[in-house]
PDB file of N, CA and C in Angstrom:
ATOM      1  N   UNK A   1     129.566 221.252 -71.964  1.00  0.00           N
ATOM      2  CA  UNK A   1     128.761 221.970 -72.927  1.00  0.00           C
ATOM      3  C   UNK A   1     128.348 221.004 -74.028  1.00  0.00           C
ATOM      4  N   UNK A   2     127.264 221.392 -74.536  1.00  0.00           N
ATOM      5  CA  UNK A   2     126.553 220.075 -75.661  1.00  0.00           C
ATOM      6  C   UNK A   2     126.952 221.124 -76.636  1.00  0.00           C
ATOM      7  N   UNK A   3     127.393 220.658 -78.127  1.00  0.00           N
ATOM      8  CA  UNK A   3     127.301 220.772 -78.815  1.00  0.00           C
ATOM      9  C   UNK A   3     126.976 219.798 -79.899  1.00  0.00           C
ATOM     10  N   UNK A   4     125.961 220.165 -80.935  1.00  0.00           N
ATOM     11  CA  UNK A   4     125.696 219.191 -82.241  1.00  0.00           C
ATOM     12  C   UNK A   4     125.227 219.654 -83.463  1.00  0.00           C
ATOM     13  N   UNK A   5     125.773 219.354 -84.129  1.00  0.00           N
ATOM     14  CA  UNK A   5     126.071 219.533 -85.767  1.00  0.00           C
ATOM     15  C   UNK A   5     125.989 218.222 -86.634  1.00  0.00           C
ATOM     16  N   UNK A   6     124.624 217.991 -87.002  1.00  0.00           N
ATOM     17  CA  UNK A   6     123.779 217.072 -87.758  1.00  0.00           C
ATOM     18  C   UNK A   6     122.923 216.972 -88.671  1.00  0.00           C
ATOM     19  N   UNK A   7     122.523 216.248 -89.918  1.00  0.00           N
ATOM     20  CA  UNK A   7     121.617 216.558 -90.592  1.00  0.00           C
ATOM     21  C   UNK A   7     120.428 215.672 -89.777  1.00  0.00           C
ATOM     22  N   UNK A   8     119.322 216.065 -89.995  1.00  0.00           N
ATOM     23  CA  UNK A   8     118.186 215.476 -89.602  1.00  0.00           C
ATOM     24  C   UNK A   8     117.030 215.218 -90.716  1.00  0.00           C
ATOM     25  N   UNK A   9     116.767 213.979 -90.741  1.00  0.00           N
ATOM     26  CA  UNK A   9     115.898 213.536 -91.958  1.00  0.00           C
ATOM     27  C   UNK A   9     114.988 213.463 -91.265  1.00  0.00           C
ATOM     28  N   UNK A  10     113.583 213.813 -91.691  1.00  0.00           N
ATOM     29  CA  UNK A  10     112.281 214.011 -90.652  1.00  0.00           C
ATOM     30  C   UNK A  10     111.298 214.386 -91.403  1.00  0.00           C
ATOM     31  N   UNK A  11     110.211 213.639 -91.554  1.00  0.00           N
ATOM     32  CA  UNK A  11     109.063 213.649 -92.556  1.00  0.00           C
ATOM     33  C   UNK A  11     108.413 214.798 -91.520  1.00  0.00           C
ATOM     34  N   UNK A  12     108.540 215.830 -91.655  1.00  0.00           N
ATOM     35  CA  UNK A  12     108.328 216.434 -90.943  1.00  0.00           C
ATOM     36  C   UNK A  12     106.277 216.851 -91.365  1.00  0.00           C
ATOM     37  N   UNK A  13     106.232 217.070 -92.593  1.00  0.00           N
ATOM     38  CA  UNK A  13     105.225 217.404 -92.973  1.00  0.00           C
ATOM     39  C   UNK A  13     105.075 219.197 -92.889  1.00  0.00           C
ATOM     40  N   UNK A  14     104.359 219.458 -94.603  1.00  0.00           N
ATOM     41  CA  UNK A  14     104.261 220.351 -95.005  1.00  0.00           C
ATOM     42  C   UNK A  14     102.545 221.172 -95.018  1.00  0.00           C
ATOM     43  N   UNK A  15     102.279 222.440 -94.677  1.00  0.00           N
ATOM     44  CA  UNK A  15     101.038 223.141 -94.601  1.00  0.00           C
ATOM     45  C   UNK A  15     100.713 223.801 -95.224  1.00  0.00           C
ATOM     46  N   UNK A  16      99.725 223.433 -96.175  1.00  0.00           N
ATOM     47  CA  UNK A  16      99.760 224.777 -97.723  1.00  0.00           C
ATOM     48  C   UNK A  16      99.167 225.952 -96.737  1.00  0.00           C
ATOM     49  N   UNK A  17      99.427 226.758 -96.929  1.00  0.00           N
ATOM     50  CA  UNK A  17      99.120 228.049 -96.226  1.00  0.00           C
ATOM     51  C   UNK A  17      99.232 228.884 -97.446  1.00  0.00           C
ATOM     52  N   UNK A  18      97.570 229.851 -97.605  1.00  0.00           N
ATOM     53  CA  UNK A  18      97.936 230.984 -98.853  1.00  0.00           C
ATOM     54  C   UNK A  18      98.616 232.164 -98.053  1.00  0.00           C
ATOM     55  N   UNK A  19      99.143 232.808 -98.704  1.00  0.00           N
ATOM     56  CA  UNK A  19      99.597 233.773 -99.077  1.00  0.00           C
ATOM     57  C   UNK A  19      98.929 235.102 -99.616  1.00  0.00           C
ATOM     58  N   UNK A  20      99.267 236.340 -99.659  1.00  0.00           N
ATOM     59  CA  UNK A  20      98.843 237.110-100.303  1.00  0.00           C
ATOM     60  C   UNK A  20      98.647 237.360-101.910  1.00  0.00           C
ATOM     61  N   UNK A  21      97.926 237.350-102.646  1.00  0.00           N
ATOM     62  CA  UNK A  21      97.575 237.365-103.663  1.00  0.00           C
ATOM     63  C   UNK A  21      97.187 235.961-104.500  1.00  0.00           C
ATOM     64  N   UNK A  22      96.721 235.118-103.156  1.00  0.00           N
ATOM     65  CA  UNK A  22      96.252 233.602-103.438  1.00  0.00           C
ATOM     66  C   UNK A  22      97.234 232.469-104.322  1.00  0.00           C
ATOM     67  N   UNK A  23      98.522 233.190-103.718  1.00  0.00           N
ATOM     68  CA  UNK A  23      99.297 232.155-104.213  1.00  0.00           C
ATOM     69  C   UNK A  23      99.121 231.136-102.910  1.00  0.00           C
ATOM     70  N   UNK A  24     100.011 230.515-102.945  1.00  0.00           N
ATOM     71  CA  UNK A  24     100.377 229.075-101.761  1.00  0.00           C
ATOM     72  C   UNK A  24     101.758 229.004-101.427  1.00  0.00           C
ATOM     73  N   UNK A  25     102.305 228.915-100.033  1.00  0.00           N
ATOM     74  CA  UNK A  25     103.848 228.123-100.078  1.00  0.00           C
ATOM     75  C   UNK A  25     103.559 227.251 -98.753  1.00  0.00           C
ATOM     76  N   UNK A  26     104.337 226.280 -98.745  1.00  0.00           N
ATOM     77  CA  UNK A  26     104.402 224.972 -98.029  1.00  0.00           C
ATOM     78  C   UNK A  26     104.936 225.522 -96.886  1.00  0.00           C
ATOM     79  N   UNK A  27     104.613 225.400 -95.832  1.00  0.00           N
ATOM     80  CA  UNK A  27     105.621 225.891 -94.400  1.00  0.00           C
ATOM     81  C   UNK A  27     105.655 223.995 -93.610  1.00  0.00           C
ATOM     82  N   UNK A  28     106.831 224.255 -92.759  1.00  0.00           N
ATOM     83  CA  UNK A  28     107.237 223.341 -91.775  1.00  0.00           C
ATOM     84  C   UNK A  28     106.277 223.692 -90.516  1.00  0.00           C
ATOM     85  N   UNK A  29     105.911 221.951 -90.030  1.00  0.00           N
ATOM     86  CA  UNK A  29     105.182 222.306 -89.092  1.00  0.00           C
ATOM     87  C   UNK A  29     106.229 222.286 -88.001  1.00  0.00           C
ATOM     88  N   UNK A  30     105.870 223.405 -87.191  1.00  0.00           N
ATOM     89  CA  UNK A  30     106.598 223.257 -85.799  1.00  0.00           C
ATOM     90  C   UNK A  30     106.590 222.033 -84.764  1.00  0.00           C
ATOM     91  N   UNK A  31     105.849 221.316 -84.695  1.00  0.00           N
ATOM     92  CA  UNK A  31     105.977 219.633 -84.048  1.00  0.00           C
ATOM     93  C   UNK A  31     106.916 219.157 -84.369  1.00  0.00           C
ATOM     94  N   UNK A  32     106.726 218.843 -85.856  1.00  0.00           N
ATOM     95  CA  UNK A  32     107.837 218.312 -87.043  1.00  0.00           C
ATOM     96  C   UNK A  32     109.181 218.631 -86.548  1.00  0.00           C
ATOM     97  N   UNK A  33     109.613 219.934 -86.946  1.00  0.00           N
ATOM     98  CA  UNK A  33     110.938 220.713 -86.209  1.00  0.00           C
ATOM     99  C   UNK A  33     111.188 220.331 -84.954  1.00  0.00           C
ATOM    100  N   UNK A  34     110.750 220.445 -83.710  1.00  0.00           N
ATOM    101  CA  UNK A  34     110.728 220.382 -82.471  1.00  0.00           C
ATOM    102  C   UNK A  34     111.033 218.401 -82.404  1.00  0.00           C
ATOM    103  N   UNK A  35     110.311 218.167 -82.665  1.00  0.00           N
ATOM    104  CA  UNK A  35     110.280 216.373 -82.811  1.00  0.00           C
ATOM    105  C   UNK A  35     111.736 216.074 -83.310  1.00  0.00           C
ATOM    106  N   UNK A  36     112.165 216.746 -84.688  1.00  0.00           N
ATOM    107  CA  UNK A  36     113.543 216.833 -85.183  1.00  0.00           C
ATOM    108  C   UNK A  36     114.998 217.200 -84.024  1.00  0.00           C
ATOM    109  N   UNK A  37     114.608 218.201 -83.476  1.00  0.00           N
ATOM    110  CA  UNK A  37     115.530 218.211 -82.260  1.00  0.00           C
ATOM    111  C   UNK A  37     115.775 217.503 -81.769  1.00  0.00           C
ATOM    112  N   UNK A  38     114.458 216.839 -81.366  1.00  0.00           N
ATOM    113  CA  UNK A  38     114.873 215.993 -79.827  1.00  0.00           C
ATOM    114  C   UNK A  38     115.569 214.614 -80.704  1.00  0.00           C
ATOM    115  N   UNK A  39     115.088 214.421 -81.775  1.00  0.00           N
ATOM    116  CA  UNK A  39     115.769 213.418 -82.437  1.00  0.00           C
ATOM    117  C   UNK A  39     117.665 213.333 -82.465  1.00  0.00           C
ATOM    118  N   UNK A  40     117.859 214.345 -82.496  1.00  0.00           N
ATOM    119  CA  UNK A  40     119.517 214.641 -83.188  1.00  0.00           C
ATOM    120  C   UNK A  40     119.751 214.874 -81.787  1.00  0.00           C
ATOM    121  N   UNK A  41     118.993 215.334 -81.039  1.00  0.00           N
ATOM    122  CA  UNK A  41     119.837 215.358 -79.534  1.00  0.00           C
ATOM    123  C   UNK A  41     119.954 214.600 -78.555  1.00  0.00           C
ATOM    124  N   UNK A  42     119.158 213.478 -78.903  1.00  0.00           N
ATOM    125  CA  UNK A  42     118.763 212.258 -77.914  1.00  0.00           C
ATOM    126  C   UNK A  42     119.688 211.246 -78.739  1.00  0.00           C
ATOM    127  N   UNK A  43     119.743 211.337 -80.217  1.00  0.00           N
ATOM    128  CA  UNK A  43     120.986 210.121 -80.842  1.00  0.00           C
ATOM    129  C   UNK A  43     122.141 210.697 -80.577  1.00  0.00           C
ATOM    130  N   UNK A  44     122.628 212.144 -80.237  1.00  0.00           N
ATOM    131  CA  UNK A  44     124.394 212.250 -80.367  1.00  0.00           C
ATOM    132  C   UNK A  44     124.401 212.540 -78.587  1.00  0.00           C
ATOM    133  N   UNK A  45     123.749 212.698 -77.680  1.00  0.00           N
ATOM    134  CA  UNK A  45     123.871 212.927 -76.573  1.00  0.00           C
ATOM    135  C   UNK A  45     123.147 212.009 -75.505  1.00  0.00           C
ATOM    136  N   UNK A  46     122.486 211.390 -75.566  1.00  0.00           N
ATOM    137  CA  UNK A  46     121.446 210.426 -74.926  1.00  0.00           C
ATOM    138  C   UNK A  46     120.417 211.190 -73.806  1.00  0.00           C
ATOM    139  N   UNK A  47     120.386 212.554 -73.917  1.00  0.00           N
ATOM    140  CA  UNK A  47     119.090 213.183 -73.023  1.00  0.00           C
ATOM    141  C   UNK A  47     118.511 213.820 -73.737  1.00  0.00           C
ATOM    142  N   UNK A  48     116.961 213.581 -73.625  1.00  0.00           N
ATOM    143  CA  UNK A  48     115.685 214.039 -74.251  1.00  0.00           C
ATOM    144  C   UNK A  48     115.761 215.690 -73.752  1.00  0.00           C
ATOM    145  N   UNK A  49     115.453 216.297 -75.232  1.00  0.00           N
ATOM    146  CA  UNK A  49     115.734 217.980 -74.504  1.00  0.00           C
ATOM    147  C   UNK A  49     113.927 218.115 -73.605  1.00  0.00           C
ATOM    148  N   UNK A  50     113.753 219.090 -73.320  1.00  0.00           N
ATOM    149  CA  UNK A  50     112.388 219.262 -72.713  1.00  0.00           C
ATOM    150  C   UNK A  50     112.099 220.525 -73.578  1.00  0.00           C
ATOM    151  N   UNK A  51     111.108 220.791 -73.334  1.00  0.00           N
ATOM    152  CA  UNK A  51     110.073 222.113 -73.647  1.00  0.00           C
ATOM    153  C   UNK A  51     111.050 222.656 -75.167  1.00  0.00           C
ATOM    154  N   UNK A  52     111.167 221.935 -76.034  1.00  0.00           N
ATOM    155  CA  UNK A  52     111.042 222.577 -77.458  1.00  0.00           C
ATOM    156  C   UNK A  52     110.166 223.009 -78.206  1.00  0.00           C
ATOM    157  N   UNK A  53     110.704 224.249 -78.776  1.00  0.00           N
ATOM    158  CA  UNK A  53     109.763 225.476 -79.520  1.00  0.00           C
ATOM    159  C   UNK A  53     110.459 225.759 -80.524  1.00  0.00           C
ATOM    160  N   UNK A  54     109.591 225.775 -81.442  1.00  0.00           N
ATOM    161  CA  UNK A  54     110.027 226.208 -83.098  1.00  0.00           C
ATOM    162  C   UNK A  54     108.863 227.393 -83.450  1.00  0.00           C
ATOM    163  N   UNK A  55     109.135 227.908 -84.395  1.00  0.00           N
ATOM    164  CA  UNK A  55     108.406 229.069 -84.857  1.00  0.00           C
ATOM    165  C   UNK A  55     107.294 228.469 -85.477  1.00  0.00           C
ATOM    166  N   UNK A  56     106.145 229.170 -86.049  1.00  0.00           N
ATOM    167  CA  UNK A  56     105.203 228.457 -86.964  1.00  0.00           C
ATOM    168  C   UNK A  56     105.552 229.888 -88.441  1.00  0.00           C
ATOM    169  N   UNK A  57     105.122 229.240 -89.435  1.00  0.00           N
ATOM    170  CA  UNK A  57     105.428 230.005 -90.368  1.00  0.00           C
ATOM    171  C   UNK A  57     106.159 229.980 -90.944  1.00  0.00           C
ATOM    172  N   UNK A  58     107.089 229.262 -91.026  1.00  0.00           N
ATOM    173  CA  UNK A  58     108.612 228.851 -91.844  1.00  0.00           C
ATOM    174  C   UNK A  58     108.305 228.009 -92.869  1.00  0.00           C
ATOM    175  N   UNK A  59     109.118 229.100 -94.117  1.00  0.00           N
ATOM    176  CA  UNK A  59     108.653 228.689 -95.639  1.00  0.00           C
ATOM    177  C   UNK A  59     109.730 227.488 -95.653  1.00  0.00           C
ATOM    178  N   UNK A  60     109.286 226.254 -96.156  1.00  0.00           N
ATOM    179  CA  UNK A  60     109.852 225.082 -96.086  1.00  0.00           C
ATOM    180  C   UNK A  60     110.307 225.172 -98.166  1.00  0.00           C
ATOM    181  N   UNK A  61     111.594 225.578 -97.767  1.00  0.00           N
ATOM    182  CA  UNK A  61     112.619 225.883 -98.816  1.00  0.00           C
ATOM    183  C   UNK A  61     113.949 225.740 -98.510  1.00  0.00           C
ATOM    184  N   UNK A  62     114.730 225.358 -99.715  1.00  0.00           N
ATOM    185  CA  UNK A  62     116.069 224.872 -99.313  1.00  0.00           C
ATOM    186  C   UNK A  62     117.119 226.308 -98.794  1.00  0.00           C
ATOM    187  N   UNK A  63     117.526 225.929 -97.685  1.00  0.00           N
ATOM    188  CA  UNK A  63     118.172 227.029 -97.319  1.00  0.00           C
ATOM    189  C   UNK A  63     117.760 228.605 -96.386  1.00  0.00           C
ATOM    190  N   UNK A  64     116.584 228.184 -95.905  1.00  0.00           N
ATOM    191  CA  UNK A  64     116.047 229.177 -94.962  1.00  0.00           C
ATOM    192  C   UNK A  64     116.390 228.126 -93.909  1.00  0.00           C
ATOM    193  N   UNK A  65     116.470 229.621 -93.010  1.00  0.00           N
ATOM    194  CA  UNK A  65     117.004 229.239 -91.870  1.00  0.00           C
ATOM    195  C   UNK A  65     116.054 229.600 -90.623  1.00  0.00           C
ATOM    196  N   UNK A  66     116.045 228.677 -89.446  1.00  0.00           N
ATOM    197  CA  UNK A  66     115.420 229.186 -88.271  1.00  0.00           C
ATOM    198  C   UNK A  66     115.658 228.610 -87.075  1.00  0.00           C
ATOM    199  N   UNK A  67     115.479 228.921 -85.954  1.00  0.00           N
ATOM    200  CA  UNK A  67     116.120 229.052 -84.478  1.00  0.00           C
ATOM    201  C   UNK A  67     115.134 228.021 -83.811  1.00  0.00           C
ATOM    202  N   UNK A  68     115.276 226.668 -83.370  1.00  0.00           N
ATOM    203  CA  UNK A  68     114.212 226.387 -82.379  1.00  0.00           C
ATOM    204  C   UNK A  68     114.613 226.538 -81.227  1.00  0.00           C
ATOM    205  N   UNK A  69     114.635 226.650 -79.613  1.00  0.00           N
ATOM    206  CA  UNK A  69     114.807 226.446 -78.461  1.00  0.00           C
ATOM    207  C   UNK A  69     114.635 225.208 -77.469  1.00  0.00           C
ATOM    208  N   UNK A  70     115.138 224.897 -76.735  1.00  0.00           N
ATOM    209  CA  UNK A  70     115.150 223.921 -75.712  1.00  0.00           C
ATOM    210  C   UNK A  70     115.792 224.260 -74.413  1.00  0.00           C
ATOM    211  N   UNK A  71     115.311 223.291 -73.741  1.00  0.00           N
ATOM    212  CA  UNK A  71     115.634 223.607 -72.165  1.00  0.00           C
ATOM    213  C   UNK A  71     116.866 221.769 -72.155  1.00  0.00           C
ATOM    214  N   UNK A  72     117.981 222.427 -71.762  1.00  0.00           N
ATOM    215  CA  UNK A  72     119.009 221.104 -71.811  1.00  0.00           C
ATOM    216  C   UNK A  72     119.804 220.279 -70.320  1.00  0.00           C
ATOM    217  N   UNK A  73     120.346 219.867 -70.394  1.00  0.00           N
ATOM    218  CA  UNK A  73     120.843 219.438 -69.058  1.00  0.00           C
ATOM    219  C   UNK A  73     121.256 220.407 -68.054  1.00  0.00           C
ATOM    220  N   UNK A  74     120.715 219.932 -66.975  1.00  0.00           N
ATOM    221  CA  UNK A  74     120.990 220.960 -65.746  1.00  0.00           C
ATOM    222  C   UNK A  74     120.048 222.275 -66.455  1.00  0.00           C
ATOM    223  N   UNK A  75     118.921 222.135 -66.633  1.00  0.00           N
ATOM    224  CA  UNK A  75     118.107 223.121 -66.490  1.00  0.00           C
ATOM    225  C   UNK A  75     118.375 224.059 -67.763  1.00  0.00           C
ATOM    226  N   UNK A  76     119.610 223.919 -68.316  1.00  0.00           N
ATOM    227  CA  UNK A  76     120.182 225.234 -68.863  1.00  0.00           C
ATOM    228  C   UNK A  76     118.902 225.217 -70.815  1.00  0.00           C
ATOM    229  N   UNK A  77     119.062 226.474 -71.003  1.00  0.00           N
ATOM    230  CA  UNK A  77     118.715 227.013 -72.263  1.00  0.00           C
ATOM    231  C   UNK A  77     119.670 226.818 -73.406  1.00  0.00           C
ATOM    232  N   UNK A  78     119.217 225.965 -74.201  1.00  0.00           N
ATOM    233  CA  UNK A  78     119.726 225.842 -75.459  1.00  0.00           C
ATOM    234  C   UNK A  78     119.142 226.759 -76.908  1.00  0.00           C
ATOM    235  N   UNK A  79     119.921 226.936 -77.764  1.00  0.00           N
ATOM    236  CA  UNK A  79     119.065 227.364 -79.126  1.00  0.00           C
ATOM    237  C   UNK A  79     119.584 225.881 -80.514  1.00  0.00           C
ATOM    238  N   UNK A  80     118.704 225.783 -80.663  1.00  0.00           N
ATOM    239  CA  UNK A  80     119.193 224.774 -82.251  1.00  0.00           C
ATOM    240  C   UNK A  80     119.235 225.695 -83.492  1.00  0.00           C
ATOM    241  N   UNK A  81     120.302 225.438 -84.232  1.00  0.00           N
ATOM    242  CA  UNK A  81     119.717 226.220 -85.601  1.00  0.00           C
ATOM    243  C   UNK A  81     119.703 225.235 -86.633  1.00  0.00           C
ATOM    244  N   UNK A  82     118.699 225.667 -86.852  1.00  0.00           N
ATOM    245  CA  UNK A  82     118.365 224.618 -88.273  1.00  0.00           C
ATOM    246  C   UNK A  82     118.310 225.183 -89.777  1.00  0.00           C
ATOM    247  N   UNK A  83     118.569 224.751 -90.660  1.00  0.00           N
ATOM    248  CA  UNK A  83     118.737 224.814 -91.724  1.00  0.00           C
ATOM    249  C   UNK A  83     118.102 223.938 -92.904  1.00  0.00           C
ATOM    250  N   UNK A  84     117.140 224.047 -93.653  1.00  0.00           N
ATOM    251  CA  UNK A  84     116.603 223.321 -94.701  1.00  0.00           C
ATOM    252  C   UNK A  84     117.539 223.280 -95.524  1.00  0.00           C
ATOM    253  N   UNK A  85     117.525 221.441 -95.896  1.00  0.00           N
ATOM    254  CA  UNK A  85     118.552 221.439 -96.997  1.00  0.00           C
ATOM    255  C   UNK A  85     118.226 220.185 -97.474  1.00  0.00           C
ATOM    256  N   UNK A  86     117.048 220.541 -97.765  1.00  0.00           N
ATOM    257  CA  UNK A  86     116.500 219.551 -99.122  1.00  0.00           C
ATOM    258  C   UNK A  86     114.382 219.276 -98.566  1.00  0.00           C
ATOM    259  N   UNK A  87     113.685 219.710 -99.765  1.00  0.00           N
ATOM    260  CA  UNK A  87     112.191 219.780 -99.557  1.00  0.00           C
ATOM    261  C   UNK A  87     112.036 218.299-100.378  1.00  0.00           C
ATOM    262  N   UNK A  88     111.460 217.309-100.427  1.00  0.00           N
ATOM    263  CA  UNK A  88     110.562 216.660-101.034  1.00  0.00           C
ATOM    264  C   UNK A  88     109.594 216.167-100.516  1.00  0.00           C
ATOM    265  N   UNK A  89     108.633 216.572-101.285  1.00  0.00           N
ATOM    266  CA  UNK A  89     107.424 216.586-100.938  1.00  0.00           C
ATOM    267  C   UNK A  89     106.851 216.755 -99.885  1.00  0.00           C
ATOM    268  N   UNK A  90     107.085 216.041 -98.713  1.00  0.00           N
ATOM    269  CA  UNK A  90     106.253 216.393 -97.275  1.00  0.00           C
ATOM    270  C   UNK A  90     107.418 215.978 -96.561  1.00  0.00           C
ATOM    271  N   UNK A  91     108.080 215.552 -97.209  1.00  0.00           N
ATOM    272  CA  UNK A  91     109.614 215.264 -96.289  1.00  0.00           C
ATOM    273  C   UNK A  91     110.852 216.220 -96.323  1.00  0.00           C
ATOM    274  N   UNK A  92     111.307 217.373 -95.139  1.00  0.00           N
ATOM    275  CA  UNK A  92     111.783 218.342 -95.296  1.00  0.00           C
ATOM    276  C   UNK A  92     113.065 217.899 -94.012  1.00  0.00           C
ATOM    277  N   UNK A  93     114.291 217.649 -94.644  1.00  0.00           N
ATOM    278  CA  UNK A  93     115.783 217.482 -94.520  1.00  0.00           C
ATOM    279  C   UNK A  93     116.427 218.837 -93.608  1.00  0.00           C
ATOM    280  N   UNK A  94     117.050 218.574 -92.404  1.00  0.00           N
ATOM    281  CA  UNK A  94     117.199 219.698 -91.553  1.00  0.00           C
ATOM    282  C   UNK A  94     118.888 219.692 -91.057  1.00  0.00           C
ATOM    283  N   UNK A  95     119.916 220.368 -91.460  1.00  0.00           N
ATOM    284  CA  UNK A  95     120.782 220.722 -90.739  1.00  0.00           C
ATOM    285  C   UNK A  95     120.662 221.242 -89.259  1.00  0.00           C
ATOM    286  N   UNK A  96     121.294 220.538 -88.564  1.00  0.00           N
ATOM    287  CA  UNK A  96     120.693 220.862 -86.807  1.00  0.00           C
ATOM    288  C   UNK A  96     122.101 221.419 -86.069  1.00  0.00           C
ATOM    289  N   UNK A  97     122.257 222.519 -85.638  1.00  0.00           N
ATOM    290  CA  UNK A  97     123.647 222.526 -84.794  1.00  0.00           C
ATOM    291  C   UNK A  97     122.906 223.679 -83.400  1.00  0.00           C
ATOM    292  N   UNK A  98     123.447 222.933 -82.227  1.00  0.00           N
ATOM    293  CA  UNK A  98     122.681 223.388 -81.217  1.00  0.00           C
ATOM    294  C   UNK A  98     123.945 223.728 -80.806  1.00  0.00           C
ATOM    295  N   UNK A  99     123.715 224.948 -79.475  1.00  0.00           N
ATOM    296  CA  UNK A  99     124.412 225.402 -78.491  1.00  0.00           C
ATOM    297  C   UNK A  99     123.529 226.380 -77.674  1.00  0.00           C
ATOM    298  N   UNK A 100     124.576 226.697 -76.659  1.00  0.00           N
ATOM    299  CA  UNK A 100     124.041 226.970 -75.395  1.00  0.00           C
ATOM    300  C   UNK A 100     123.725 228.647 -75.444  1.00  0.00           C
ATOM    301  N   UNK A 101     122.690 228.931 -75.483  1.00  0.00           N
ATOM    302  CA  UNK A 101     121.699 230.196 -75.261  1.00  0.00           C
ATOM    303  C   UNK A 101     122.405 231.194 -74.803  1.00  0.00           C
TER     304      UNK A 101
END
């Protein structure tokens, strides 16, 4: 079984997206995230996950949380959870701990 529990530093890059009442908040791009996975899972395990998916829409703030997916060794389904834990500027800091679906 893979397990990993990592921070991930990853210029991931941020998307002003308005909002209702023409405010703005910064969301994480899903590439970014997904790219972040395979990062933390290819340095603590040495296999590239396949077919990672992250949500789009995630307010890039310290401490929201969200689920990406992967397909892992021997075919099997993984979930990552990630965790923001630290925004600057276009560079958004990711707690990563994956397990098996």
């Amino acid at each position: 079984m893979m397990r990993i529990a990592q921070v991930a530093v990853a210029a991931v890059g941020l998307v002003g997206v308005l909002a209702a009442g023409c405010s703005s908040k910064s969301t994480v791009k899903p590439d970014g995230a997904a790219q972040s996975v395979v990062d933390v899972v290819a340095k603590q395990t040495g296999f590239h996950p396949n077919d990672v998916h992250c949500p789009d829409g995630v307010e890039a703030k310290v401490g929201v949380q969200f689920d990406c997916h992967f397909t892992g060794p021997e075919g099997k389904e993984y979930t990552a959870n990630m965790k923001i834990t630290k925004v600057n500027g276009e560079q958004v800091d990711f707690a990563v701990n994956t397990h098996p679906s």
